[in-house]
C-alpha atoms as a PDB file:
ATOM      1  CA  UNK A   1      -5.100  11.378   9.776  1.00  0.00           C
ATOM      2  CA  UNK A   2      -2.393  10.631  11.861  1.00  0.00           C
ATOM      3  CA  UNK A   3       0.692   9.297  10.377  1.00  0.00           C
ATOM      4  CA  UNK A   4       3.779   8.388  12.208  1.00  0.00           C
ATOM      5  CA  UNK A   5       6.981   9.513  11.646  1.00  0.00           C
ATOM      6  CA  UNK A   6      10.426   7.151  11.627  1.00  0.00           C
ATOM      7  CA  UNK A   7      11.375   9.057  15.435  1.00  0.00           C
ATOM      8  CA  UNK A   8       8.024   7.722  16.395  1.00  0.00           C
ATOM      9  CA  UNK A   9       8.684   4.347  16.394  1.00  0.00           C
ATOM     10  CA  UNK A  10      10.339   2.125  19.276  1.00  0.00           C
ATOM     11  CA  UNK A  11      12.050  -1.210  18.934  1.00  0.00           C
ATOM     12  CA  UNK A  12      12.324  -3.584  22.056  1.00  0.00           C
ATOM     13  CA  UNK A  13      14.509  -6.157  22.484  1.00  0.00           C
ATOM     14  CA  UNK A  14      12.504  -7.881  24.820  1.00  0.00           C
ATOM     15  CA  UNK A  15       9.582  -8.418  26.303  1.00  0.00           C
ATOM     16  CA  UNK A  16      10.329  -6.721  29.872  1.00  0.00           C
ATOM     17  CA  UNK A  17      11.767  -3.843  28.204  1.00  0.00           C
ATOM     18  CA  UNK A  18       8.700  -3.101  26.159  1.00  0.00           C
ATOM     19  CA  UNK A  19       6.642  -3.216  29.839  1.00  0.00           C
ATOM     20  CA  UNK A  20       9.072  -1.383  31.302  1.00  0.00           C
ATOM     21  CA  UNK A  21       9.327   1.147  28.677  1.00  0.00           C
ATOM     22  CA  UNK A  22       4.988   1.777  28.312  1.00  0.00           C
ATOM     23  CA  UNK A  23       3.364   0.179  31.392  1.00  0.00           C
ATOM     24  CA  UNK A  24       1.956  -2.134  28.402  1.00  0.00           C
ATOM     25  CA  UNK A  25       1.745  -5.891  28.660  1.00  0.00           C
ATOM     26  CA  UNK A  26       1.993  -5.945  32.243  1.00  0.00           C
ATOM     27  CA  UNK A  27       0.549  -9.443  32.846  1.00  0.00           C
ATOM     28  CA  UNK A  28       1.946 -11.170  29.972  1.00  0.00           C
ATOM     29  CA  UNK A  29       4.455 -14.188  30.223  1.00  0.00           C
ATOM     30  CA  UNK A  30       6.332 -15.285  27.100  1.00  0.00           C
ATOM     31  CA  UNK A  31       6.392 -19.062  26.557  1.00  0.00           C
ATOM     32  CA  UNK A  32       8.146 -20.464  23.667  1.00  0.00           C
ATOM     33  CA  UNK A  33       7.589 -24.161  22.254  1.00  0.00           C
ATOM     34  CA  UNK A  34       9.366 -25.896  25.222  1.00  0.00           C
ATOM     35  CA  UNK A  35       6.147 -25.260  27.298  1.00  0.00           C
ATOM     36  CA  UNK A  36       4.472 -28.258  25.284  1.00  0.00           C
ATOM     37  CA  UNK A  37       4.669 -32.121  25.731  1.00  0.00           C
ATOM     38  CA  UNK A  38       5.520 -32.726  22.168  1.00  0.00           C
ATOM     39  CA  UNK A  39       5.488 -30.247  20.243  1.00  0.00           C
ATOM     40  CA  UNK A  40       8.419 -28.724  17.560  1.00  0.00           C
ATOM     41  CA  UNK A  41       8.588 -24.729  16.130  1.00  0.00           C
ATOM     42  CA  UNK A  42       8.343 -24.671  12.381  1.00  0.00           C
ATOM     43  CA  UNK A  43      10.919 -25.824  10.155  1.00  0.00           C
ATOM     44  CA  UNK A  44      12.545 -22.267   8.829  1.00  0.00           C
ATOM     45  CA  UNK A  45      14.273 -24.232   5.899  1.00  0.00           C
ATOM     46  CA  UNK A  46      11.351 -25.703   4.443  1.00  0.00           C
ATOM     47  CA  UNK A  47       9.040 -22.161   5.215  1.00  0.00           C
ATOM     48  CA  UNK A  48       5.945 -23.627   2.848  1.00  0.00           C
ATOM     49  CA  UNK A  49       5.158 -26.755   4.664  1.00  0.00           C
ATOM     50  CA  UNK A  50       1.323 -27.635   5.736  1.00  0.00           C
ATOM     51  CA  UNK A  51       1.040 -28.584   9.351  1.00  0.00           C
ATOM     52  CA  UNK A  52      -2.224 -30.339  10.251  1.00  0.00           C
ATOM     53  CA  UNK A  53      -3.944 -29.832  13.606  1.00  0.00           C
ATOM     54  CA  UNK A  54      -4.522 -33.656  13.984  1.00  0.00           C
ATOM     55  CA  UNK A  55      -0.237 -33.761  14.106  1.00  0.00           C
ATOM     56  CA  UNK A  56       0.462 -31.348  16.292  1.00  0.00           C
ATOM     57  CA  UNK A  57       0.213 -31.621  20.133  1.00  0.00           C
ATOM     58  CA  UNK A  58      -0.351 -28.859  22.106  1.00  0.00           C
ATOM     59  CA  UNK A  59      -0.926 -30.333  26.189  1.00  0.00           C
ATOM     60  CA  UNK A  60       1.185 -28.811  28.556  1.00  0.00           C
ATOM     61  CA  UNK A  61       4.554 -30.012  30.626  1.00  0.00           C
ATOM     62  CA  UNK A  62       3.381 -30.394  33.879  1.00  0.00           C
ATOM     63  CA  UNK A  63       6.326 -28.131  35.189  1.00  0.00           C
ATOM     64  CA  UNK A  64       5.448 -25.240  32.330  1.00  0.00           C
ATOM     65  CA  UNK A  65       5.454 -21.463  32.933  1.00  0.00           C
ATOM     66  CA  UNK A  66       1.524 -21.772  31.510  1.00  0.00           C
ATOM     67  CA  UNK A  67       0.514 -24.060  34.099  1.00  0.00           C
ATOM     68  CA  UNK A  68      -1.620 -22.389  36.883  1.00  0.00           C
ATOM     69  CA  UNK A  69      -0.838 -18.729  35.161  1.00  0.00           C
ATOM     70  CA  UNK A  70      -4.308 -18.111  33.970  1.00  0.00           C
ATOM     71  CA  UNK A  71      -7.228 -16.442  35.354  1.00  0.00           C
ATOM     72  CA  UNK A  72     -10.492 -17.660  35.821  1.00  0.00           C
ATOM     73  CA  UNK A  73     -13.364 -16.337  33.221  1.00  0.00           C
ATOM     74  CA  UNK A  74     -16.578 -17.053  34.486  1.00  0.00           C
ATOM     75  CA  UNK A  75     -18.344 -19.928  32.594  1.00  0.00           C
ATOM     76  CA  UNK A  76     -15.155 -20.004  30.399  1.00  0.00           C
ATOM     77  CA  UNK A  77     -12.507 -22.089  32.307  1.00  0.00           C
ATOM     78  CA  UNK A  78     -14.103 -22.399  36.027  1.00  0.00           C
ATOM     79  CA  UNK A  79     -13.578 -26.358  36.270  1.00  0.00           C
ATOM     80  CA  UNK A  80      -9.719 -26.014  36.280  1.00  0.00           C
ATOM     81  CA  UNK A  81      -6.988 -28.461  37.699  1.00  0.00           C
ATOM     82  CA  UNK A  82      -4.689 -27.069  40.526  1.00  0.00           C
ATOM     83  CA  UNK A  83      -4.307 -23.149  42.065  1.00  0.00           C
ATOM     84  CA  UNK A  84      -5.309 -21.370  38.798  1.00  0.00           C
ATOM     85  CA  UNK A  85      -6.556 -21.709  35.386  1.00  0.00           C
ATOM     86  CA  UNK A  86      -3.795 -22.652  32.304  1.00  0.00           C
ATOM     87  CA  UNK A  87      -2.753 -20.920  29.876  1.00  0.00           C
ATOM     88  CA  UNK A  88      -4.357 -21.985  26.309  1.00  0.00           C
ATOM     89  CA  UNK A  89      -7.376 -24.382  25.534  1.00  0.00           C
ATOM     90  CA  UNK A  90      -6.320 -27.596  27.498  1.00  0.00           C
ATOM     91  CA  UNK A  91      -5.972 -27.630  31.105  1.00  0.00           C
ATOM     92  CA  UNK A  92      -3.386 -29.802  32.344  1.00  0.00           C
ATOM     93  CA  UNK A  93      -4.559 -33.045  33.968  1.00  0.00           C
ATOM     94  CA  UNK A  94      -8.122 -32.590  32.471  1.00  0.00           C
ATOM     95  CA  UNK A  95      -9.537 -34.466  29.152  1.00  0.00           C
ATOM     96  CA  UNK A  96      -9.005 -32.650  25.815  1.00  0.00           C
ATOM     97  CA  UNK A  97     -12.367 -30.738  25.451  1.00  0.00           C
ATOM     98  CA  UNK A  98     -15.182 -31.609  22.607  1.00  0.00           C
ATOM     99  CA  UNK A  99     -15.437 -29.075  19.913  1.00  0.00           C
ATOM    100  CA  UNK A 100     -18.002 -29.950  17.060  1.00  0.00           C
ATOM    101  CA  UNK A 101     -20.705 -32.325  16.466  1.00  0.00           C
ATOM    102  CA  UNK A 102     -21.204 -34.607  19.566  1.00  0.00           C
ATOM    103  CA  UNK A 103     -22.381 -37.402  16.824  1.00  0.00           C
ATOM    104  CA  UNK A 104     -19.177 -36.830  15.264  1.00  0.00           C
ATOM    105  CA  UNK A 105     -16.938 -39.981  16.746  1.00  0.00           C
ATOM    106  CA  UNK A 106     -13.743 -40.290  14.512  1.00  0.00           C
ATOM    107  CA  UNK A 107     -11.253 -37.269  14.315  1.00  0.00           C
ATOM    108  CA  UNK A 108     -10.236 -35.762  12.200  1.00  0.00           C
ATOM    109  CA  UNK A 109     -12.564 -34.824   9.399  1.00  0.00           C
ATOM    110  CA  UNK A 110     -10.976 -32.114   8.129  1.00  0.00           C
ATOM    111  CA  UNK A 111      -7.794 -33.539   7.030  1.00  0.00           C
END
């Protein structure tokens, strides 16, 4: 079994220096929360609070670093809005998709 020794580990600082470092990563793009409409990073005072999904919005800016960075997956995200896919579950400028129960008319119903 293969365990690693302290010299065997690598910090980076960043991530460009990790790519640069191990050819790793290579398409990645880091985002942070200010890629969102509305959308806040957790409160580090209060580190227990419950977020619900119903609260939280996670569209887009339509000037973000994940619009138009995606690629396409066929059957997955072909009917896209503008020159490429977005990054996450909701395309910009399209309707929210339907997970669950068609039937199912009010949201939440998890709360």
């Amino acid at each position: 079994m293969y365990e690693p020794k302290k010299e065997d580990w690598q910090i980076f600082s960043t991530l460009k220096q990790f790519q640069t470092a191990t050819g790793q990563e290579t398409h990645s793009v880091e985002l942070d929360f200010d890629i969102f409409e509305k959308l806040s990073p957790p409160d580090h005072v209060n580190r227990y609070a419950v977020y619900h999904a119903m609260d939280l919005n996670f569209m887009l800016k339509a000037n973000s670093k994940a619009v138009d960075a995606g690629v396409v997956i066929p059957t997955v995200n072909e009917d896209f809005a503008g020159r490429a896919p977005d990054l996450g579950a909701l395309e910009s400028g399209k309707p929210a998709p339907h997970y669950g129960p068609r039937w199912l008319t009010w949201q939440p119903f998890y709360r």
